[in-house]
PDB file of N, CA and C in Angstrom:
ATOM      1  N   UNK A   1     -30.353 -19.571 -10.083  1.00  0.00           N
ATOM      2  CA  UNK A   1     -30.066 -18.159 -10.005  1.00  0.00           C
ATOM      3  C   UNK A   1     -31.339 -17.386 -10.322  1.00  0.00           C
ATOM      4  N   UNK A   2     -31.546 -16.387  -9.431  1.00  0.00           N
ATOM      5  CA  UNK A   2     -32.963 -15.911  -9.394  1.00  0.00           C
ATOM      6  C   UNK A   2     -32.183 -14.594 -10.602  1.00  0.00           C
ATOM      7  N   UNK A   3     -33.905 -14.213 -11.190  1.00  0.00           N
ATOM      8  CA  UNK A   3     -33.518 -13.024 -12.433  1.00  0.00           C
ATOM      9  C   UNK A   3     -33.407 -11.717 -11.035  1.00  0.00           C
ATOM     10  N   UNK A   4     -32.916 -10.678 -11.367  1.00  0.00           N
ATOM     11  CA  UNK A   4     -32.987  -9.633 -10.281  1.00  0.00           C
ATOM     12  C   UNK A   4     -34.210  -8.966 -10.850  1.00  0.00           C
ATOM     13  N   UNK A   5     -34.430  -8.428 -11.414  1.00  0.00           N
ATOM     14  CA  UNK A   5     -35.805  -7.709 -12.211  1.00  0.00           C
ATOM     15  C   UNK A   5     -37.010  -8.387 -11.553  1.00  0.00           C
ATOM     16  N   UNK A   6     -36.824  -9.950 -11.871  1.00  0.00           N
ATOM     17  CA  UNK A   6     -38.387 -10.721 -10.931  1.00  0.00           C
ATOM     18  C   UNK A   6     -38.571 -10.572  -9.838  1.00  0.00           C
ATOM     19  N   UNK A   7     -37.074 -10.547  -8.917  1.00  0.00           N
ATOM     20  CA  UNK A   7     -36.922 -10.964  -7.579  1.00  0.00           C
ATOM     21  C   UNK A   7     -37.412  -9.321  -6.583  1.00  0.00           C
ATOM     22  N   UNK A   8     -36.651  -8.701  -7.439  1.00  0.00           N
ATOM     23  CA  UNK A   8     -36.801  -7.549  -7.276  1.00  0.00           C
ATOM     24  C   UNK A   8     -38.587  -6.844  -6.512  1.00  0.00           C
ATOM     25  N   UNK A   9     -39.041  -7.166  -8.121  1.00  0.00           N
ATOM     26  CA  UNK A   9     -40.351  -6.995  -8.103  1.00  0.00           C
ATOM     27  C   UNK A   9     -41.278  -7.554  -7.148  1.00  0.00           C
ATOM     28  N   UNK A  10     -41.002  -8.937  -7.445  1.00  0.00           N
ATOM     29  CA  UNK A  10     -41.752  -9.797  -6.090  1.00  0.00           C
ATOM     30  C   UNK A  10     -41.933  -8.871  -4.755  1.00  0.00           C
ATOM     31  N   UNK A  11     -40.195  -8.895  -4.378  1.00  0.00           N
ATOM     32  CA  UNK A  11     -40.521  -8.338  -2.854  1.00  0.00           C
ATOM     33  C   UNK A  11     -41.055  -7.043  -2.820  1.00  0.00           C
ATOM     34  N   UNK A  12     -40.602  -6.031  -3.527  1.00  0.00           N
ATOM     35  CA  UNK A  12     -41.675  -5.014  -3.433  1.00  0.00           C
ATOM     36  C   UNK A  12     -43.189  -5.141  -3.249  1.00  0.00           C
ATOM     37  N   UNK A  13     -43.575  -5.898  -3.983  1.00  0.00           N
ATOM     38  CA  UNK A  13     -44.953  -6.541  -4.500  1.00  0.00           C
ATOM     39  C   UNK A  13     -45.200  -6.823  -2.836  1.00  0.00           C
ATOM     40  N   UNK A  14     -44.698  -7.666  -2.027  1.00  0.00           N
ATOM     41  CA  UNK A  14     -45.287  -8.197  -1.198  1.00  0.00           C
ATOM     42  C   UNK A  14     -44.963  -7.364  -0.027  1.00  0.00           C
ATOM     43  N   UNK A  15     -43.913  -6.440  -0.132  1.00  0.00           N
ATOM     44  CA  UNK A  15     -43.641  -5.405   0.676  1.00  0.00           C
ATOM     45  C   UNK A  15     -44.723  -4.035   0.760  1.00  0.00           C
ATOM     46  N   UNK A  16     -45.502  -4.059  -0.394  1.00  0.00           N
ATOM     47  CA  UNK A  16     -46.651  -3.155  -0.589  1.00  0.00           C
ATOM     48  C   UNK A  16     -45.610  -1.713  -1.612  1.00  0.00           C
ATOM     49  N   UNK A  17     -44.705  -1.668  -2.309  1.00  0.00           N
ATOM     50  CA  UNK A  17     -43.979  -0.598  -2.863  1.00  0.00           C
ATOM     51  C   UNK A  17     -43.716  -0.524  -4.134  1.00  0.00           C
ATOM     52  N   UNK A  18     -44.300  -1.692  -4.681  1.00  0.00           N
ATOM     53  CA  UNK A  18     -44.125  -1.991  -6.393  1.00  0.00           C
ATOM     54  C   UNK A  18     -45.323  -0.894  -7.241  1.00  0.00           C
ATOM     55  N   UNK A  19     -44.663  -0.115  -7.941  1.00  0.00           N
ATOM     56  CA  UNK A  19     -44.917   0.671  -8.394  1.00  0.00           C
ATOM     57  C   UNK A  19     -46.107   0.484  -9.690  1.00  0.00           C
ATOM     58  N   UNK A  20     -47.439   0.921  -9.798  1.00  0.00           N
ATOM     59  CA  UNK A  20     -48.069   0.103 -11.024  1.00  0.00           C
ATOM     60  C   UNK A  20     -47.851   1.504 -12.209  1.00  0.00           C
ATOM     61  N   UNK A  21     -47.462   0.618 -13.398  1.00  0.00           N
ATOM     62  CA  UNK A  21     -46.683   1.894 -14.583  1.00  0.00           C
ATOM     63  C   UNK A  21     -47.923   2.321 -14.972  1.00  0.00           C
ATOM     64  N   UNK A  22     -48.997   1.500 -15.075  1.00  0.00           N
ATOM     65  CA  UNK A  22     -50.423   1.801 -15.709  1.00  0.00           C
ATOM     66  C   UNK A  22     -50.789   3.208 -15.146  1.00  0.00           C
ATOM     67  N   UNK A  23     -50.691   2.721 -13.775  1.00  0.00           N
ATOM     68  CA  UNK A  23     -51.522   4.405 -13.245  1.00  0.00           C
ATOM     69  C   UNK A  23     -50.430   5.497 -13.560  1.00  0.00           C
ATOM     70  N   UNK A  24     -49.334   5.105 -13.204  1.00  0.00           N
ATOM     71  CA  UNK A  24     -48.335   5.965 -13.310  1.00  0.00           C
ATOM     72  C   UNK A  24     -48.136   7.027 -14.745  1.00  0.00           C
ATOM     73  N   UNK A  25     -48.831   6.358 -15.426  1.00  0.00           N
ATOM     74  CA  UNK A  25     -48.839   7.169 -16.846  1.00  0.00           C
ATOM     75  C   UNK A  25     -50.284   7.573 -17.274  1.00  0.00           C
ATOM     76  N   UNK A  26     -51.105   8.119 -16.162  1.00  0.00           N
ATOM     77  CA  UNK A  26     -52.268   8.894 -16.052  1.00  0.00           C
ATOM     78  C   UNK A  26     -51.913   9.948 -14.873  1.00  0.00           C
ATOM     79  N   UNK A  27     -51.004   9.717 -14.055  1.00  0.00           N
ATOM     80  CA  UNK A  27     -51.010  10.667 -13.154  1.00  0.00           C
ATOM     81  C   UNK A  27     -49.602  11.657 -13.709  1.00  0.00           C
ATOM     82  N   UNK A  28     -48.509  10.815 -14.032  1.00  0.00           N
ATOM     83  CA  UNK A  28     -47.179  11.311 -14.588  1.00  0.00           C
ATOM     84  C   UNK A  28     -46.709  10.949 -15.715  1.00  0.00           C
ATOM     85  N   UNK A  29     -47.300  11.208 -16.945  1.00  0.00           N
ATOM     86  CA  UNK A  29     -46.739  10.182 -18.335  1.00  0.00           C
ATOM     87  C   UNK A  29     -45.417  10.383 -18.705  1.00  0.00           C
ATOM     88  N   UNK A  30     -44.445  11.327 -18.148  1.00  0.00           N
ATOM     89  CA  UNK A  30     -43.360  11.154 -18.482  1.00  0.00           C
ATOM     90  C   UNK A  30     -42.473  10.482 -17.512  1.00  0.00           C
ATOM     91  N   UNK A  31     -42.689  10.290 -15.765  1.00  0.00           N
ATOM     92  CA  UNK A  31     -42.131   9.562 -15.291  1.00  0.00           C
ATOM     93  C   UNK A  31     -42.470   7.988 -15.670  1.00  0.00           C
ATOM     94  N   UNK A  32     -43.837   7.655 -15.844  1.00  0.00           N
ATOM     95  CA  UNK A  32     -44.301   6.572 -16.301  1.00  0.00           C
ATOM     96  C   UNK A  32     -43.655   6.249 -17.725  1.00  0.00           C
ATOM     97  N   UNK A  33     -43.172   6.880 -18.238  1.00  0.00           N
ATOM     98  CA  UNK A  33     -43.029   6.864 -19.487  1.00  0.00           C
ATOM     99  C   UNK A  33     -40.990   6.400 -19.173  1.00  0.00           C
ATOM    100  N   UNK A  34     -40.623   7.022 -18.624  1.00  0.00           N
ATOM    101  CA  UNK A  34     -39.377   6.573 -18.417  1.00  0.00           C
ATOM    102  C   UNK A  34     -38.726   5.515 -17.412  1.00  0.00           C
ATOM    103  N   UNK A  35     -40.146   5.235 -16.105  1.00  0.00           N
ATOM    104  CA  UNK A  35     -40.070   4.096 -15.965  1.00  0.00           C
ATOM    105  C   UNK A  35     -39.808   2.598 -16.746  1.00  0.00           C
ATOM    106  N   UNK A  36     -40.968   2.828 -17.797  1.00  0.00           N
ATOM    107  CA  UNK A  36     -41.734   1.835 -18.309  1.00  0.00           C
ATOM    108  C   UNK A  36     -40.301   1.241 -19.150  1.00  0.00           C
ATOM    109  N   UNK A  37     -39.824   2.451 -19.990  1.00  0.00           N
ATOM    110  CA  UNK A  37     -38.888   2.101 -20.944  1.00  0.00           C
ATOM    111  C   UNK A  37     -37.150   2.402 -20.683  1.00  0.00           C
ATOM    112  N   UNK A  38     -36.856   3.116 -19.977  1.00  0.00           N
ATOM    113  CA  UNK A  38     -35.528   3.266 -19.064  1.00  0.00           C
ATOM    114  C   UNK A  38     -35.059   2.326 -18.534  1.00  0.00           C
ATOM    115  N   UNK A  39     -34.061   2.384 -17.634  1.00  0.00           N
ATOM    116  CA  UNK A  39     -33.235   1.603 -17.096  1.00  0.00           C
ATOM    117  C   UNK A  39     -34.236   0.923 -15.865  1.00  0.00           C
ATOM    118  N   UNK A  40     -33.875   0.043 -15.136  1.00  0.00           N
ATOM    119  CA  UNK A  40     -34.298  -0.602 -13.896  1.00  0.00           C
ATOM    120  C   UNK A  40     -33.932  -0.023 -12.967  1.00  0.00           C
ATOM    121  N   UNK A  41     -34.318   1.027 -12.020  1.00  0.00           N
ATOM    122  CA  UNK A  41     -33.927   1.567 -10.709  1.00  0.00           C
ATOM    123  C   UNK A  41     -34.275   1.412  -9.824  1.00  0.00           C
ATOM    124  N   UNK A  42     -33.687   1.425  -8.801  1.00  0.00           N
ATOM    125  CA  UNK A  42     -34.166   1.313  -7.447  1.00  0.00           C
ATOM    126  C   UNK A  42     -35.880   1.952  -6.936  1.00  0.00           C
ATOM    127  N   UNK A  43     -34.832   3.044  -7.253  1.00  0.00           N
ATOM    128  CA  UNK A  43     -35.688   4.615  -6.909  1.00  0.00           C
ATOM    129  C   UNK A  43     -37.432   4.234  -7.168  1.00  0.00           C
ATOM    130  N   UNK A  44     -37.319   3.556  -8.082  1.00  0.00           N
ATOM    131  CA  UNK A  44     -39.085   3.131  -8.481  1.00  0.00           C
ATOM    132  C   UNK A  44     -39.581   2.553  -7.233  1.00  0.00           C
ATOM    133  N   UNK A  45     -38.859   1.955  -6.490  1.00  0.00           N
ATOM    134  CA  UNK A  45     -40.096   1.226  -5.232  1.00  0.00           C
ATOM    135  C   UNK A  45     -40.219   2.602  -4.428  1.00  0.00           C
ATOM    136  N   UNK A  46     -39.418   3.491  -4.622  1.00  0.00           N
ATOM    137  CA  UNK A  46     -39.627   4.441  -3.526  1.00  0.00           C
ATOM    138  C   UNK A  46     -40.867   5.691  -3.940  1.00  0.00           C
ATOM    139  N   UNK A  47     -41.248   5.438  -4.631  1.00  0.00           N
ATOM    140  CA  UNK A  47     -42.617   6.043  -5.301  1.00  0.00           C
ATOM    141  C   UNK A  47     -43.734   6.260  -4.103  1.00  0.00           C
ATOM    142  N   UNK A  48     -44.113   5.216  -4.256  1.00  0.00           N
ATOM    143  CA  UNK A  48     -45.583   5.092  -3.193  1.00  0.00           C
ATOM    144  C   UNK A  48     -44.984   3.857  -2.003  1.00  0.00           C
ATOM    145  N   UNK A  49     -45.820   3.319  -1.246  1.00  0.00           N
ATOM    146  CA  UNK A  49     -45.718   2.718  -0.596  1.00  0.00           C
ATOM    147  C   UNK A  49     -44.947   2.719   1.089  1.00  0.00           C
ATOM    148  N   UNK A  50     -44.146   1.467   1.693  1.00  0.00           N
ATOM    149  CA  UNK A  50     -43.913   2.619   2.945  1.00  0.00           C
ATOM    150  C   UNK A  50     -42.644   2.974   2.599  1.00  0.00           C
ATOM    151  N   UNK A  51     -42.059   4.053   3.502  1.00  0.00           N
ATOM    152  CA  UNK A  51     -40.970   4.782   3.565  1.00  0.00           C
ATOM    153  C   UNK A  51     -40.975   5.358   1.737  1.00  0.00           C
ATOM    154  N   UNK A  52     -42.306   5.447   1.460  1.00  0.00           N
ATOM    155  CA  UNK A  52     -41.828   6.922   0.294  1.00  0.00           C
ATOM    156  C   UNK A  52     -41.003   7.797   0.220  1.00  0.00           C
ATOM    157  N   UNK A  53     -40.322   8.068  -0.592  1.00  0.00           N
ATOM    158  CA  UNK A  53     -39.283   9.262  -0.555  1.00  0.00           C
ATOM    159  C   UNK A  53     -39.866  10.055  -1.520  1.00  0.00           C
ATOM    160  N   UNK A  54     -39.611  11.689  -1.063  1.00  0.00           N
ATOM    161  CA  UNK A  54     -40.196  12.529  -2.025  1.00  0.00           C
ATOM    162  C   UNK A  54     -39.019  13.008  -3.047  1.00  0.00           C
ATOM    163  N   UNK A  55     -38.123  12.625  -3.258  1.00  0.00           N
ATOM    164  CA  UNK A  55     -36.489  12.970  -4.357  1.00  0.00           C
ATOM    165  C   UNK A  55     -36.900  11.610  -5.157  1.00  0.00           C
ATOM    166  N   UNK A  56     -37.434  10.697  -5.170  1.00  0.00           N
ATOM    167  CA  UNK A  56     -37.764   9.591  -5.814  1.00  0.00           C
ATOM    168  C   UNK A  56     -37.902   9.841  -7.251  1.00  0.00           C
ATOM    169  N   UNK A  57     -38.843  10.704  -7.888  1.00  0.00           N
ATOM    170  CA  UNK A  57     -38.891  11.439  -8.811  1.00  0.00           C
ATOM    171  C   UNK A  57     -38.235  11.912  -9.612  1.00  0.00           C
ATOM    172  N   UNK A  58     -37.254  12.592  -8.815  1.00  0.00           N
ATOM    173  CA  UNK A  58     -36.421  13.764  -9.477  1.00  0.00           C
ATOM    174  C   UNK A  58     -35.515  12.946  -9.690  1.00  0.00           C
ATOM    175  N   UNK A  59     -34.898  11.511  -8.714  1.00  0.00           N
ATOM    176  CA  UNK A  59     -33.723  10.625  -8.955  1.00  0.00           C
ATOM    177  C   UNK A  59     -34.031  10.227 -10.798  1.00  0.00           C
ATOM    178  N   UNK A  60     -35.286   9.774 -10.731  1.00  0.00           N
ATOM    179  CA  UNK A  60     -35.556   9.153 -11.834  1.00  0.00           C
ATOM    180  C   UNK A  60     -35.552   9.624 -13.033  1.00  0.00           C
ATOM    181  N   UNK A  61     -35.626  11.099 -12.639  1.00  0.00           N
ATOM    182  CA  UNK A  61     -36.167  11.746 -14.144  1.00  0.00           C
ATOM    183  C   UNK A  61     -34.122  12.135 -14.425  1.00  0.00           C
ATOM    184  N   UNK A  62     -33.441  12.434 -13.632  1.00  0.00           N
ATOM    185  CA  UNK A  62     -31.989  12.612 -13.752  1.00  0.00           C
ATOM    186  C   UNK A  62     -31.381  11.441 -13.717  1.00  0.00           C
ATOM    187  N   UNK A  63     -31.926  10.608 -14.268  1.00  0.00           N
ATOM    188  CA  UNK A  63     -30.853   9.248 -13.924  1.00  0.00           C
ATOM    189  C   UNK A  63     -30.021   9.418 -15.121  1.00  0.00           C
ATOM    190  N   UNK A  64     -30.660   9.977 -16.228  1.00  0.00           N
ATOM    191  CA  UNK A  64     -29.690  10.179 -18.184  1.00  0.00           C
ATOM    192  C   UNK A  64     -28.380  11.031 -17.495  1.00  0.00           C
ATOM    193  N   UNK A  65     -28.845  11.983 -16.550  1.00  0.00           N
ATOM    194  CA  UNK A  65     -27.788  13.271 -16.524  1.00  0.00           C
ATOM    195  C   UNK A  65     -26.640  12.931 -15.789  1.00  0.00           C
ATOM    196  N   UNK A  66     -26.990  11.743 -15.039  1.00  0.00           N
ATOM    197  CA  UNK A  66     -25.985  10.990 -13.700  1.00  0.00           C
ATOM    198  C   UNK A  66     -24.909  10.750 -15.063  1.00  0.00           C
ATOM    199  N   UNK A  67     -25.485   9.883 -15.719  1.00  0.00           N
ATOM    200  CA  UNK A  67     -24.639   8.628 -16.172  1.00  0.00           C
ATOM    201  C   UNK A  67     -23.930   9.726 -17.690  1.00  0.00           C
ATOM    202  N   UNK A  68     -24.516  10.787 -17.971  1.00  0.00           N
ATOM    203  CA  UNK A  68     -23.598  11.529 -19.434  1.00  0.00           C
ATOM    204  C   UNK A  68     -22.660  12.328 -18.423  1.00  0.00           C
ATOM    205  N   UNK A  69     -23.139  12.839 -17.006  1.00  0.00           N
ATOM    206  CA  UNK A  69     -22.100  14.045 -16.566  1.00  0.00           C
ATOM    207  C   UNK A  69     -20.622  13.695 -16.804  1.00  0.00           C
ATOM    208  N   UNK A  70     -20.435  12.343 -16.152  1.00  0.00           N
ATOM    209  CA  UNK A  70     -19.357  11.938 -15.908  1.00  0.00           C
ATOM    210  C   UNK A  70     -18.363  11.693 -17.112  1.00  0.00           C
ATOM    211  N   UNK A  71     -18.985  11.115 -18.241  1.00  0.00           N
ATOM    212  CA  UNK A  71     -18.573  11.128 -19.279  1.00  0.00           C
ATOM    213  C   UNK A  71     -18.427  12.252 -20.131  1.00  0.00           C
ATOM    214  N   UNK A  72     -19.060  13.048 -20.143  1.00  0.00           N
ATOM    215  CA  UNK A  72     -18.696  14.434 -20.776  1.00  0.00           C
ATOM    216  C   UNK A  72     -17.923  15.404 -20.849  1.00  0.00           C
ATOM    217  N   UNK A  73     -17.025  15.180 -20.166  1.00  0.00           N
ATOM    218  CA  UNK A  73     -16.006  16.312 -20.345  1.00  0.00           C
ATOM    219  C   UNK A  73     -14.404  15.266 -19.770  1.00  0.00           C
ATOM    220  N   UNK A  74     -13.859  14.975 -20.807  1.00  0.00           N
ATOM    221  CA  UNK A  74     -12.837  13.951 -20.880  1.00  0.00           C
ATOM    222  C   UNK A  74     -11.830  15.051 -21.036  1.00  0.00           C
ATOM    223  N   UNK A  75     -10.056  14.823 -20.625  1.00  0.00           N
ATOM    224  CA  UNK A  75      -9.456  15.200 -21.100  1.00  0.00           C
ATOM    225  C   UNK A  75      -8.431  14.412 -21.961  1.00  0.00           C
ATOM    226  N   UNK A  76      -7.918  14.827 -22.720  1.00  0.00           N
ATOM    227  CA  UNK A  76      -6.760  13.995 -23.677  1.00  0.00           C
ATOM    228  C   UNK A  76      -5.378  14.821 -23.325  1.00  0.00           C
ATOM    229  N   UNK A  77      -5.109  13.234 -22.545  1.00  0.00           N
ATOM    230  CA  UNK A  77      -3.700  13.795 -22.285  1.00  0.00           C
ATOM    231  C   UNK A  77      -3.027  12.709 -22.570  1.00  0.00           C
ATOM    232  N   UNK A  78      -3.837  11.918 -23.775  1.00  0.00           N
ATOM    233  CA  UNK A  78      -2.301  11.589 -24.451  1.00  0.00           C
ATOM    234  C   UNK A  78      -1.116  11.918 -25.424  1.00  0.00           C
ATOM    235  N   UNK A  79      -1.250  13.455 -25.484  1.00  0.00           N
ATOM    236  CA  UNK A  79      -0.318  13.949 -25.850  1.00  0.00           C
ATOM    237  C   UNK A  79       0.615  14.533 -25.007  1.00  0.00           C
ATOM    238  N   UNK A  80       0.226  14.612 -24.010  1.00  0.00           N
ATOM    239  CA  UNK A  80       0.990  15.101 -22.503  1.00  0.00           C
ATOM    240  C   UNK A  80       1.903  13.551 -22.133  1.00  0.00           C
ATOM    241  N   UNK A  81       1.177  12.684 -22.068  1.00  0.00           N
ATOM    242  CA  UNK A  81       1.827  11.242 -21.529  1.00  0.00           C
ATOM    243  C   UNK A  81       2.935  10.595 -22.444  1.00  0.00           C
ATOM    244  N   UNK A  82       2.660  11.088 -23.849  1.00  0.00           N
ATOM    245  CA  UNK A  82       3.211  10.043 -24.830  1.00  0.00           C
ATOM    246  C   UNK A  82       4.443  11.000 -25.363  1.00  0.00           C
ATOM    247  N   UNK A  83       4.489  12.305 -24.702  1.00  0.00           N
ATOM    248  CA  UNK A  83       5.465  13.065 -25.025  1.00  0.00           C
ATOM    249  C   UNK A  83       6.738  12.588 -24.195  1.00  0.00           C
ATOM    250  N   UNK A  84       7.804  11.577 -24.481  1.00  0.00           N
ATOM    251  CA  UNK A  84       8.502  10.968 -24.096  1.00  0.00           C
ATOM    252  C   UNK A  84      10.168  11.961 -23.112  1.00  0.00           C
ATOM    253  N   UNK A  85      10.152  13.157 -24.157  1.00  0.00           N
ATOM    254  CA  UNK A  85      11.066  14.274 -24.073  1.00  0.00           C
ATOM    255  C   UNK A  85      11.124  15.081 -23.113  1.00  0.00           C
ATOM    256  N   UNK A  86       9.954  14.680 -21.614  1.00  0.00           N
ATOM    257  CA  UNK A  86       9.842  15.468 -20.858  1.00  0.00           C
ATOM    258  C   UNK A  86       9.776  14.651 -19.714  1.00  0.00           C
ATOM    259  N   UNK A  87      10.640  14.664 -18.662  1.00  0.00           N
ATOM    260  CA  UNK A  87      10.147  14.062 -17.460  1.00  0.00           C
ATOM    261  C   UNK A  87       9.131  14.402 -16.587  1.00  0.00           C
ATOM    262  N   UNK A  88       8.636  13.450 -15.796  1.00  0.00           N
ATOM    263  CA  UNK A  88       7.607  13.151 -15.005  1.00  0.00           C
ATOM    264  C   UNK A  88       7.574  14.498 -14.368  1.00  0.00           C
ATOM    265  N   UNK A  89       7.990  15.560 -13.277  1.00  0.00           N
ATOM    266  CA  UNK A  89       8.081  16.959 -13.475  1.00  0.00           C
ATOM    267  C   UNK A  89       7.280  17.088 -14.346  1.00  0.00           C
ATOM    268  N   UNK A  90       7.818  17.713 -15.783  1.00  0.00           N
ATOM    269  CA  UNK A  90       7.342  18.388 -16.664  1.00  0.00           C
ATOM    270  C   UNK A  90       5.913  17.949 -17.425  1.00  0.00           C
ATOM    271  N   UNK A  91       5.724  16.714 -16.869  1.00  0.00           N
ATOM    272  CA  UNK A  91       4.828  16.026 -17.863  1.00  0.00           C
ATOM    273  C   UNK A  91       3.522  17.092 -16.282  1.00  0.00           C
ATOM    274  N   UNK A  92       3.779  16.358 -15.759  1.00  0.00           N
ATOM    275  CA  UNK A  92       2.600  16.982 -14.000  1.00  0.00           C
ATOM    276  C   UNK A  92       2.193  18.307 -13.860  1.00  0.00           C
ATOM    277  N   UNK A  93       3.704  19.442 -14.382  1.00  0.00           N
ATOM    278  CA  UNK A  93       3.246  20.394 -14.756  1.00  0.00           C
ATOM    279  C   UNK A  93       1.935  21.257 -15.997  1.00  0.00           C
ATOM    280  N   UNK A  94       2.325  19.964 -17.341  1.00  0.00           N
ATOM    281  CA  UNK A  94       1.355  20.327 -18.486  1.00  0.00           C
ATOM    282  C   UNK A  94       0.017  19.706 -18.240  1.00  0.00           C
ATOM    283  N   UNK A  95       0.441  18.760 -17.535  1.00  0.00           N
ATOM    284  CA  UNK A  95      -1.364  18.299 -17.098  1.00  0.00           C
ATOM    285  C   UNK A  95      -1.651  19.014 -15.828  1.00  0.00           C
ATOM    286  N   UNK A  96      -1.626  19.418 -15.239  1.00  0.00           N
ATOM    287  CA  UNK A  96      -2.614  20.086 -14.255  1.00  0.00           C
ATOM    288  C   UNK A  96      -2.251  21.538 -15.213  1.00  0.00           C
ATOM    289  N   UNK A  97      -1.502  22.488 -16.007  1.00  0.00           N
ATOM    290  CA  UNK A  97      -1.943  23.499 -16.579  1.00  0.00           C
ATOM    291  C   UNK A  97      -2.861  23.030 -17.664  1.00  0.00           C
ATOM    292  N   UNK A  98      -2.962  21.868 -18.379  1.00  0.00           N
ATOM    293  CA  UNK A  98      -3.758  21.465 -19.445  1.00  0.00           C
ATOM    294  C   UNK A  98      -5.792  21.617 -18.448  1.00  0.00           C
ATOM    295  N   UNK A  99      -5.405  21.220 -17.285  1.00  0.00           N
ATOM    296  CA  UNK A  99      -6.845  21.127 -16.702  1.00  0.00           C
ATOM    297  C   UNK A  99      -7.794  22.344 -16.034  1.00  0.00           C
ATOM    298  N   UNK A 100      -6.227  23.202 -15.896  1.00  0.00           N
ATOM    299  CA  UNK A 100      -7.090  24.714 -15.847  1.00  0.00           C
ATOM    300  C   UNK A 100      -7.353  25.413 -16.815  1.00  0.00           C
TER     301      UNK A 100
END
């Protein structure tokens, strides 16, 4: 079983798109900087090399905001669900008024 991180790298590498962090943190020290120590993304081969993308960047620097949006605003409706005294009706009604 190949590691994905190596395999990864390789083909970029030989594809000409592997990103070097060294320079990257003389030209951009905070993308370099969140390369280096962040998650593993795609988006990094799309930096330089062929088929550059110019959103490459911006993917990277929002990758924190992807992954909190979704999680951030939860509702609790287990007091809506666990309220036994109300049928399915009434329960559909307090959750969609609970969400406006």
């Amino acid at each position: 079983m190949e590691d994905y991180i190596e395999y990864m790298n390789e083909l970029a590498e030989e594809y000409g798109a592997k990103p070097d962090i060294s320079t990257l943190f003389f030209k951009d020290f905070y993308l370099g900087w969140i390369c280096f120590t962040g998650p593993f993304l795609s988006y990094q081969f799309r930096l330089n090399g062929p088929h550059k993308w110019d959103g490459a960047r911006q993917a990277i620097l929002e990758c924190y905001d992807r992954v909190r949006f979704p999680l951030s605003e939860r509702i609790n409706t287990n007091k809506i669900i666990a309220n036994n005294n109300t049928n399915e009706n009434d329960r559909n009604e307090l959750l969609n008024n609970y969400e406006n």
